[in-house]
C-alpha atoms as a PDB file:
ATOM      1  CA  UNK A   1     -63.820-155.798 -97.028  1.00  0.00           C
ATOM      2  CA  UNK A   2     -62.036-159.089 -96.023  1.00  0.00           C
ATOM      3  CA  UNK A   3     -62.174-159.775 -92.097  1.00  0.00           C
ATOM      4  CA  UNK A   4     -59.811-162.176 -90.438  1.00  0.00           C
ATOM      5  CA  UNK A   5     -61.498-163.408 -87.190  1.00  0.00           C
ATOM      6  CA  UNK A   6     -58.451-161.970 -85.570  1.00  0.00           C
ATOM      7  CA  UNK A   7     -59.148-158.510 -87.353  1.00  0.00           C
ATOM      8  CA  UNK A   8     -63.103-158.171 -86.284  1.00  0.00           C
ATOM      9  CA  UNK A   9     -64.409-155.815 -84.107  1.00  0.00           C
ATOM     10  CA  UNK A  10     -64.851-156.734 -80.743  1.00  0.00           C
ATOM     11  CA  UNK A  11     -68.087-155.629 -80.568  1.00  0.00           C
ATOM     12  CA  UNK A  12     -70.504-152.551 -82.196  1.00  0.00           C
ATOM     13  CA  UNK A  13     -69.035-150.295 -78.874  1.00  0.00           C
ATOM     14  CA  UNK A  14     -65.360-150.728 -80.266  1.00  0.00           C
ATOM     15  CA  UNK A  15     -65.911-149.104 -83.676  1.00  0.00           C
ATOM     16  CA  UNK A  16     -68.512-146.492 -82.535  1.00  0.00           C
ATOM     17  CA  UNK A  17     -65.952-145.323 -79.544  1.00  0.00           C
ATOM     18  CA  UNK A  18     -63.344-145.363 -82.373  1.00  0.00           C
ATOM     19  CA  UNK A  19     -65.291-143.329 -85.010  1.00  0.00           C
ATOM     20  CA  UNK A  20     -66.625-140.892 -81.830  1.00  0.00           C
ATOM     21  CA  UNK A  21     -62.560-140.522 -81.134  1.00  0.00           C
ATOM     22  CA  UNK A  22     -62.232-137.637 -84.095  1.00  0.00           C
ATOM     23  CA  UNK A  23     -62.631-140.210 -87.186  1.00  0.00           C
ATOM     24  CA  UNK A  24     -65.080-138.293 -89.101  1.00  0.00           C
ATOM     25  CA  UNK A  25     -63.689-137.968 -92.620  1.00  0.00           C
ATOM     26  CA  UNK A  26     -64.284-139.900 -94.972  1.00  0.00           C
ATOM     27  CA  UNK A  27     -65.018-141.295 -98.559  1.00  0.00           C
ATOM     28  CA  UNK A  28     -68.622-142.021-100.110  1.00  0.00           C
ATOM     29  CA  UNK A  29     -68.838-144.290-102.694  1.00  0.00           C
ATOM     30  CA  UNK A  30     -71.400-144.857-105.361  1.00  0.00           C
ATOM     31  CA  UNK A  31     -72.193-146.608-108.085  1.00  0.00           C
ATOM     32  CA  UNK A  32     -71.529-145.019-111.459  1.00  0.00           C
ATOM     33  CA  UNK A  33     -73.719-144.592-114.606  1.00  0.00           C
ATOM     34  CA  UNK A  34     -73.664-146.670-117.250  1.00  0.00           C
ATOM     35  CA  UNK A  35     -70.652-147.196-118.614  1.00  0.00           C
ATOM     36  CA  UNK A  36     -68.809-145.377-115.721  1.00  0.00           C
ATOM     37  CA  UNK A  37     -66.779-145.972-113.449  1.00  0.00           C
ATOM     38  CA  UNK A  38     -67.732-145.412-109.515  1.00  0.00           C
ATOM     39  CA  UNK A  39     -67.955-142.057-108.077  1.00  0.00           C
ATOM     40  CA  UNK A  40     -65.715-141.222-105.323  1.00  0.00           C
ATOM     41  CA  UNK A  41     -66.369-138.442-103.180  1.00  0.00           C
ATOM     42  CA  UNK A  42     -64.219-137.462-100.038  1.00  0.00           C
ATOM     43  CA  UNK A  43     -66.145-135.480 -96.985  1.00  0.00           C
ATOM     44  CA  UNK A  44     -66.519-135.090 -93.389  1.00  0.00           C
ATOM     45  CA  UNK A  45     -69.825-136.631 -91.731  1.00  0.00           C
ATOM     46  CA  UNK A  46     -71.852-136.385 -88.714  1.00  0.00           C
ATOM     47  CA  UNK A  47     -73.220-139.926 -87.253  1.00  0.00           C
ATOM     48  CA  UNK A  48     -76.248-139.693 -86.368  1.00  0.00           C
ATOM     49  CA  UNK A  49     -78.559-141.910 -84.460  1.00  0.00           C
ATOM     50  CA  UNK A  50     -78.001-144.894 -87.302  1.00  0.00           C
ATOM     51  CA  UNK A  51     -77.894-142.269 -90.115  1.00  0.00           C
ATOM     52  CA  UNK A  52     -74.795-140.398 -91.679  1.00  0.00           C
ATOM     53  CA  UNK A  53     -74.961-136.637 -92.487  1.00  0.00           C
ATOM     54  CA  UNK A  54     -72.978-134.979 -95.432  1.00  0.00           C
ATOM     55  CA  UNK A  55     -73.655-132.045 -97.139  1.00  0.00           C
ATOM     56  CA  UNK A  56     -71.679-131.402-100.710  1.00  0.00           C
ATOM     57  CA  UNK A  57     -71.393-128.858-103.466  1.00  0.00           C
ATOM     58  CA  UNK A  58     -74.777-128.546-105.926  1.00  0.00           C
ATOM     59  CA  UNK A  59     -72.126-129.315-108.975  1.00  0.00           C
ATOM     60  CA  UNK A  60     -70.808-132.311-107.869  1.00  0.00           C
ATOM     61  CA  UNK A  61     -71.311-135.172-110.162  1.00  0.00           C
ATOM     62  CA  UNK A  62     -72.079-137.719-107.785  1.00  0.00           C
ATOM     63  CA  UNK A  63     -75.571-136.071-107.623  1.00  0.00           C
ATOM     64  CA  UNK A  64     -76.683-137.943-110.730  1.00  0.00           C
ATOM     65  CA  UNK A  65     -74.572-141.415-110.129  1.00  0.00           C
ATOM     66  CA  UNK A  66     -77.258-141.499-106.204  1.00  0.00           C
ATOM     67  CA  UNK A  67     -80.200-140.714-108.444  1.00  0.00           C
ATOM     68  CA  UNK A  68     -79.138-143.529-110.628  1.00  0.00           C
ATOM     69  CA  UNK A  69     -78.362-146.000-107.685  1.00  0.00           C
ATOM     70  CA  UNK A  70     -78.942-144.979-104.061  1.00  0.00           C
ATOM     71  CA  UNK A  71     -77.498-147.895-102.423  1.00  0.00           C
ATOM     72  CA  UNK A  72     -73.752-146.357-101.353  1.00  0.00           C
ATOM     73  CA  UNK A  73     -71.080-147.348 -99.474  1.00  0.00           C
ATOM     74  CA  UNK A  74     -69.278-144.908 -96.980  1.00  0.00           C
ATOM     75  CA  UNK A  75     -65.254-145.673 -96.006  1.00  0.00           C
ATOM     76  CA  UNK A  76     -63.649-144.428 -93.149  1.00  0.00           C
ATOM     77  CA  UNK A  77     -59.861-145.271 -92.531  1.00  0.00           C
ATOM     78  CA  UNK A  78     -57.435-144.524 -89.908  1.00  0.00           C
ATOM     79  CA  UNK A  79     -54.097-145.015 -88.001  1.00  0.00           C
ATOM     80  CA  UNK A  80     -52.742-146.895 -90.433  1.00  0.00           C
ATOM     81  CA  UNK A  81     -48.823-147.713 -90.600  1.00  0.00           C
ATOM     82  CA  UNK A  82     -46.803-149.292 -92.589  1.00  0.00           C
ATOM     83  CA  UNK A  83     -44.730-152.601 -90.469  1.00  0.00           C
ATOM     84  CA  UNK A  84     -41.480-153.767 -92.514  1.00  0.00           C
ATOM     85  CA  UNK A  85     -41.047-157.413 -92.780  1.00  0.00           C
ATOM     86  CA  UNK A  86     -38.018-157.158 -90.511  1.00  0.00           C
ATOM     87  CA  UNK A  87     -40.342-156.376 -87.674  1.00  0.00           C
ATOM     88  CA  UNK A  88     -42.411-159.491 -88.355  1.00  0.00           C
ATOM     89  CA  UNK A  89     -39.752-162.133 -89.035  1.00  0.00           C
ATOM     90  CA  UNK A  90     -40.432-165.526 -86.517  1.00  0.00           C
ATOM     91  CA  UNK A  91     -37.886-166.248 -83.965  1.00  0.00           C
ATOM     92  CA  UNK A  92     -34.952-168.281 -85.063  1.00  0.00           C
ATOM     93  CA  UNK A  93     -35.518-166.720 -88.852  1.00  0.00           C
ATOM     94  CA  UNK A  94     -33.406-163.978 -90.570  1.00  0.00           C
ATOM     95  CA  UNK A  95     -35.164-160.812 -90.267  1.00  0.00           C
ATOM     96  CA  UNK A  96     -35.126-160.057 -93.668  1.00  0.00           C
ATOM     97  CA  UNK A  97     -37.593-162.902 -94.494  1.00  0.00           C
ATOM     98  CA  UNK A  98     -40.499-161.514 -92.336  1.00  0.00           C
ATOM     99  CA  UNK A  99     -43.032-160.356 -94.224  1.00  0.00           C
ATOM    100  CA  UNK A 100     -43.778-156.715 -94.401  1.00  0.00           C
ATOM    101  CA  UNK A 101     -48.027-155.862 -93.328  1.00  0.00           C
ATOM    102  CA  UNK A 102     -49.845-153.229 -93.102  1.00  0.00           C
ATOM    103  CA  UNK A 103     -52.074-152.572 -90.261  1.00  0.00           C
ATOM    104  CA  UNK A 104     -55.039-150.013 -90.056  1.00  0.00           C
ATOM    105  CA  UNK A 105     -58.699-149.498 -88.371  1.00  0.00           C
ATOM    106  CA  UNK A 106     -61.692-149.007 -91.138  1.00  0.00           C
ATOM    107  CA  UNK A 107     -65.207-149.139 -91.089  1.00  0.00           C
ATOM    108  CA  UNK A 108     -67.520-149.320 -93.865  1.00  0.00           C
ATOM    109  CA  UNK A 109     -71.319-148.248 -94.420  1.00  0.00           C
ATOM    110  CA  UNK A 110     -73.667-150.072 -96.784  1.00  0.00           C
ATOM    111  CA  UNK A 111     -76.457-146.833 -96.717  1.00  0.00           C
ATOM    112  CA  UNK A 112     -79.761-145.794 -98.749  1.00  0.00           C
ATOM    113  CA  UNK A 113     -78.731-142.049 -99.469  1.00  0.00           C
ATOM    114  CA  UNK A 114     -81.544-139.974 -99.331  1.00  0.00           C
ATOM    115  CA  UNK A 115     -81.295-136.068-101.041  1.00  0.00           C
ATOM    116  CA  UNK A 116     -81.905-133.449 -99.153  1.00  0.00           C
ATOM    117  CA  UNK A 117     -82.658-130.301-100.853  1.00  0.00           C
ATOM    118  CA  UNK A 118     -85.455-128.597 -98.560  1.00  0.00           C
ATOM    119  CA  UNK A 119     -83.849-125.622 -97.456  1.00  0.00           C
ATOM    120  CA  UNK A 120     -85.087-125.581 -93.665  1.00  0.00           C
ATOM    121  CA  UNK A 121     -83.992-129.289 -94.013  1.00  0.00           C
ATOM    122  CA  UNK A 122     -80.285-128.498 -95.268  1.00  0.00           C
ATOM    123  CA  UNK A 123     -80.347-125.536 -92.603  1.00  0.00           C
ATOM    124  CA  UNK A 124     -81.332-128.679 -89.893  1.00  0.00           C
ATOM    125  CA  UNK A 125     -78.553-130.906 -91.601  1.00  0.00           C
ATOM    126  CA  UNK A 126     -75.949-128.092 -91.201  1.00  0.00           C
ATOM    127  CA  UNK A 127     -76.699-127.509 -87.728  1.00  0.00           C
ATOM    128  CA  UNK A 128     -76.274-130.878 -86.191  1.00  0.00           C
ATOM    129  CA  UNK A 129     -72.725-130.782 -88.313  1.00  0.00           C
ATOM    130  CA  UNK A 130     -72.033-127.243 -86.562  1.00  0.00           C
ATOM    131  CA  UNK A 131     -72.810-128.942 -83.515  1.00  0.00           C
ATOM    132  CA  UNK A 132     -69.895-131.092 -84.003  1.00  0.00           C
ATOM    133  CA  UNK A 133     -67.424-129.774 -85.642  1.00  0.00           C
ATOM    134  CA  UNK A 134     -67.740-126.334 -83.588  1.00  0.00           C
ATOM    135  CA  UNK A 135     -69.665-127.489 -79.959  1.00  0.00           C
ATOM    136  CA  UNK A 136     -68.266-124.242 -78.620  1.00  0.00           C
ATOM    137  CA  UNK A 137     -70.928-122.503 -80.964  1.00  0.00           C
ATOM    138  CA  UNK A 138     -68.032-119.476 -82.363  1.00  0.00           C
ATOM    139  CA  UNK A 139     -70.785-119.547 -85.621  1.00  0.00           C
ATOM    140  CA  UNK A 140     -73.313-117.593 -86.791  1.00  0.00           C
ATOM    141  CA  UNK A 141     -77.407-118.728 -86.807  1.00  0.00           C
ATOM    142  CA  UNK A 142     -77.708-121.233 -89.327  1.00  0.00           C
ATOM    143  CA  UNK A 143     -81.437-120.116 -90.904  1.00  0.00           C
ATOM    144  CA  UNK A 144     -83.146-120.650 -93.702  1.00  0.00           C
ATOM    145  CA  UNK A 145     -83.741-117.147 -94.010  1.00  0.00           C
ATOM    146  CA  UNK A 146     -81.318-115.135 -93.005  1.00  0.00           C
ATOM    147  CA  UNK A 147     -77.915-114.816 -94.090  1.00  0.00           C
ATOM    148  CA  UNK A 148     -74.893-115.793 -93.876  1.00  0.00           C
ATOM    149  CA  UNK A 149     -76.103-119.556 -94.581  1.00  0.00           C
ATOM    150  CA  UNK A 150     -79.194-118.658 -96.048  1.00  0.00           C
ATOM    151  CA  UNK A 151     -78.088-117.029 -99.309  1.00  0.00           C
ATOM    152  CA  UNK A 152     -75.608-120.444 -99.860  1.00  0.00           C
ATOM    153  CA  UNK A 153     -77.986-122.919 -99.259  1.00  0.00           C
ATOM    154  CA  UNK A 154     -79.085-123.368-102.542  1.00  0.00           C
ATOM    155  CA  UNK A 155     -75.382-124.232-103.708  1.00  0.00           C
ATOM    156  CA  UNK A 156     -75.153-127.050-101.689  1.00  0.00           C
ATOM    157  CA  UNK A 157     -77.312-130.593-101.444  1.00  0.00           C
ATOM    158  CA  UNK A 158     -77.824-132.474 -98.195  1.00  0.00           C
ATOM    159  CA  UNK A 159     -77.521-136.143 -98.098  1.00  0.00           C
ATOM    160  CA  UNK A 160     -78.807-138.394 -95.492  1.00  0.00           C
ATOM    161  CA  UNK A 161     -77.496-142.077 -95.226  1.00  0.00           C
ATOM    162  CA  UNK A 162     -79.649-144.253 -93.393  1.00  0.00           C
ATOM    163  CA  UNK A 163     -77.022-147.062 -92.789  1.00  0.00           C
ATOM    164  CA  UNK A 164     -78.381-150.478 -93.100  1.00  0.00           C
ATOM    165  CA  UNK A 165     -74.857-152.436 -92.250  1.00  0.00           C
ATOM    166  CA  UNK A 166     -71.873-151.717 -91.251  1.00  0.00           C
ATOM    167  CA  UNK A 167     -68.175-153.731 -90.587  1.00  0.00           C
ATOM    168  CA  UNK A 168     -65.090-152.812 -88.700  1.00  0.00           C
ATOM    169  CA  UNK A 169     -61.993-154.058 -88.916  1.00  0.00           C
ATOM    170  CA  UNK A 170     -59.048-153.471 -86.567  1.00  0.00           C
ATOM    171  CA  UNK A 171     -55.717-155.126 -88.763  1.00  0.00           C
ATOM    172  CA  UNK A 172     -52.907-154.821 -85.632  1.00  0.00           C
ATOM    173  CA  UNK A 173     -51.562-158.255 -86.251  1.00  0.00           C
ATOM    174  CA  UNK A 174     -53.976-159.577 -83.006  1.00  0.00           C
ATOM    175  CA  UNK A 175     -53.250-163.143 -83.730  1.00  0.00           C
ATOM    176  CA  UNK A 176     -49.736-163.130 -83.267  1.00  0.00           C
ATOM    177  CA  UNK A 177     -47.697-163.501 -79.796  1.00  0.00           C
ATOM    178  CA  UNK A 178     -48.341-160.887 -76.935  1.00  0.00           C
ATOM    179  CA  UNK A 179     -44.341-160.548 -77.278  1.00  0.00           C
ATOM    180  CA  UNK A 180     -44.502-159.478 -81.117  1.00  0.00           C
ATOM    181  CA  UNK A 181     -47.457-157.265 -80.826  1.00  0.00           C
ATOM    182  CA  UNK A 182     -45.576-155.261 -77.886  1.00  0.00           C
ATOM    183  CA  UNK A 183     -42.443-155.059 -80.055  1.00  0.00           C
ATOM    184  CA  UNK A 184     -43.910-153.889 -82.344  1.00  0.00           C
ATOM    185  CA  UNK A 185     -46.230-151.280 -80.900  1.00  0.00           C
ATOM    186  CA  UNK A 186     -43.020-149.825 -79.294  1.00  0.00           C
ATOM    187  CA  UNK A 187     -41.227-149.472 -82.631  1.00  0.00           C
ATOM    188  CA  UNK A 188     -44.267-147.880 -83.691  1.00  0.00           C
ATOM    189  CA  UNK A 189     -43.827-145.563 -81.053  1.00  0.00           C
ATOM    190  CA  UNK A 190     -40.118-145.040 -81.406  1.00  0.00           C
ATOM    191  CA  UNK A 191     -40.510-144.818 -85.203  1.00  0.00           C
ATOM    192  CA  UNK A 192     -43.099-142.050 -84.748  1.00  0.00           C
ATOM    193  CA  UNK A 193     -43.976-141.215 -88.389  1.00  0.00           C
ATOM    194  CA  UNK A 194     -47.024-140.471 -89.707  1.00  0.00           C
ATOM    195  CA  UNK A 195     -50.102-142.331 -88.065  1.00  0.00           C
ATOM    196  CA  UNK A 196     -47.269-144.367 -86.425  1.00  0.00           C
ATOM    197  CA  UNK A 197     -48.342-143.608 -82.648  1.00  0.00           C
ATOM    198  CA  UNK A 198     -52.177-143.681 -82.897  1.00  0.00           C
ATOM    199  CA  UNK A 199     -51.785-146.837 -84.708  1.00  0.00           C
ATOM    200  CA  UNK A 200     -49.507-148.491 -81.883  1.00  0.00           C
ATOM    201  CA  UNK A 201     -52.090-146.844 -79.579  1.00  0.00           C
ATOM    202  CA  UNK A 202     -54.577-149.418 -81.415  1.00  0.00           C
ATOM    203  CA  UNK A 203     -52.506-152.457 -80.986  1.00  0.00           C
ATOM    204  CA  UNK A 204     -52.064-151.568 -77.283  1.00  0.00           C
ATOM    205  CA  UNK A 205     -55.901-151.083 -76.976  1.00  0.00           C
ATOM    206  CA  UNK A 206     -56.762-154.538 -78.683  1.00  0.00           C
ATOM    207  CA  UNK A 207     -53.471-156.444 -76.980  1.00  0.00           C
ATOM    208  CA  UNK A 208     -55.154-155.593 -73.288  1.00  0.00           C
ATOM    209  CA  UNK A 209     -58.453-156.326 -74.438  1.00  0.00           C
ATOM    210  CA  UNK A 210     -57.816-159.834 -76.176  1.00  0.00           C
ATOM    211  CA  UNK A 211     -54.273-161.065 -74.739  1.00  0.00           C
ATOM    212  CA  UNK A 212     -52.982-163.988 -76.227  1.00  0.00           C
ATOM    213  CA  UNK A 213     -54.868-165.106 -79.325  1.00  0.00           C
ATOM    214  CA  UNK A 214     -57.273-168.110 -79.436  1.00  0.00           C
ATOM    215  CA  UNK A 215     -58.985-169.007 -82.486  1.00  0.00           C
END
């Protein structure tokens, strides 16, 4: 992923705030077989003290494809928008020569995927997702061996991700004028489509933080 200077994270806190702010879907990537092209798989995760937790489907090809090559990438994207050039054009020019952008936040995960197919494991892995995605606890007992979860464990795989990098990038246009990036963020608003509001909500965010630009 190509990082202006402008575009980095601020720091490791901006991105982990940002994916602990309900970003947890997203798209694992890994290397295909010979002769094949990559596989892409699109899931929900759980971060985890430096590791990423997915579970998926036993029948899912990308089984083989991590066997083959357990070095993976993990993508997650969000409140992205789409700015028309005539929101970008320089003062003095026509607005129909600015140049149309897109902005968005992403963060990406080079990780050593690790299967996990012990059941009391997968039980373990299922849990600490439960924990998230249902803290109230409106579930029943995730065991081994006792149903509901214990008769479907065996149709699923765990996978554990220990991450080994990871990059952020925040593309909201940071290096141009305090002026533009307010104009813009209140079109954004006033546009409301789409990711259109959390996405001003992220130039806002990075306009207090940085201010005016300096390279």
């Amino acid at each position: 992923m190509f990082i202006h200077p402008w575009d980095a994270a601020l720091d490791e806190n901006e991105w982990q705030n940002w994916l602990a702010d309900g970003h947890d879907f997203g798209q694992l990537s890994v290397n295909g077989l010979p002769g094949q092209a990559p596989v892409v798989v699109p899931t929900h995760f759980v971060a985890d003290d430096g590791r990423l937790l997915v579970h998926l489907a036993r029948p899912n090809p990308v089984w083989k494809a991590i066997e083959h090559d357990p070095d993976v990438t993990f993508s997650v994207i969000g409140d992205y928008a789409f700015i028309p050039g005539t929101w970008r054009a320089k003062p003095g020019v026509p607005a129909t020569d600015g140049v149309p952008t897109s902005y968005y936040a992403a963060v990406q995960f080079t990780c050593r995927a690790h299967v996990v197919d012990d059941p009391e494991a997968k039980a373990e892995l299922l849990r600490r997702q439960l924990a998230h995605f249902q803290p109230d606890g409106d579930h029943a007992a995730v065991e081994a061996d006792r149903p509901p979860y214990g008769r479907m464990l065996s149709g699923i795989r765990g996978l554990r991700l220990d991450v080994t990098a990871a990059v952020a990038k925040f593309k909201y246009d940071d290096q141009k004028p305090v002026e533009h990036r307010t104009s813009v963020a209140d079109r954004l608003t006033a546009r409301g489509d789409g990711l259109d509001v959390p996405a001003a909500r992220q130039q806002r965010r990075r306009l207090d933080r940085i201010g005016p630009w300096t390279s």
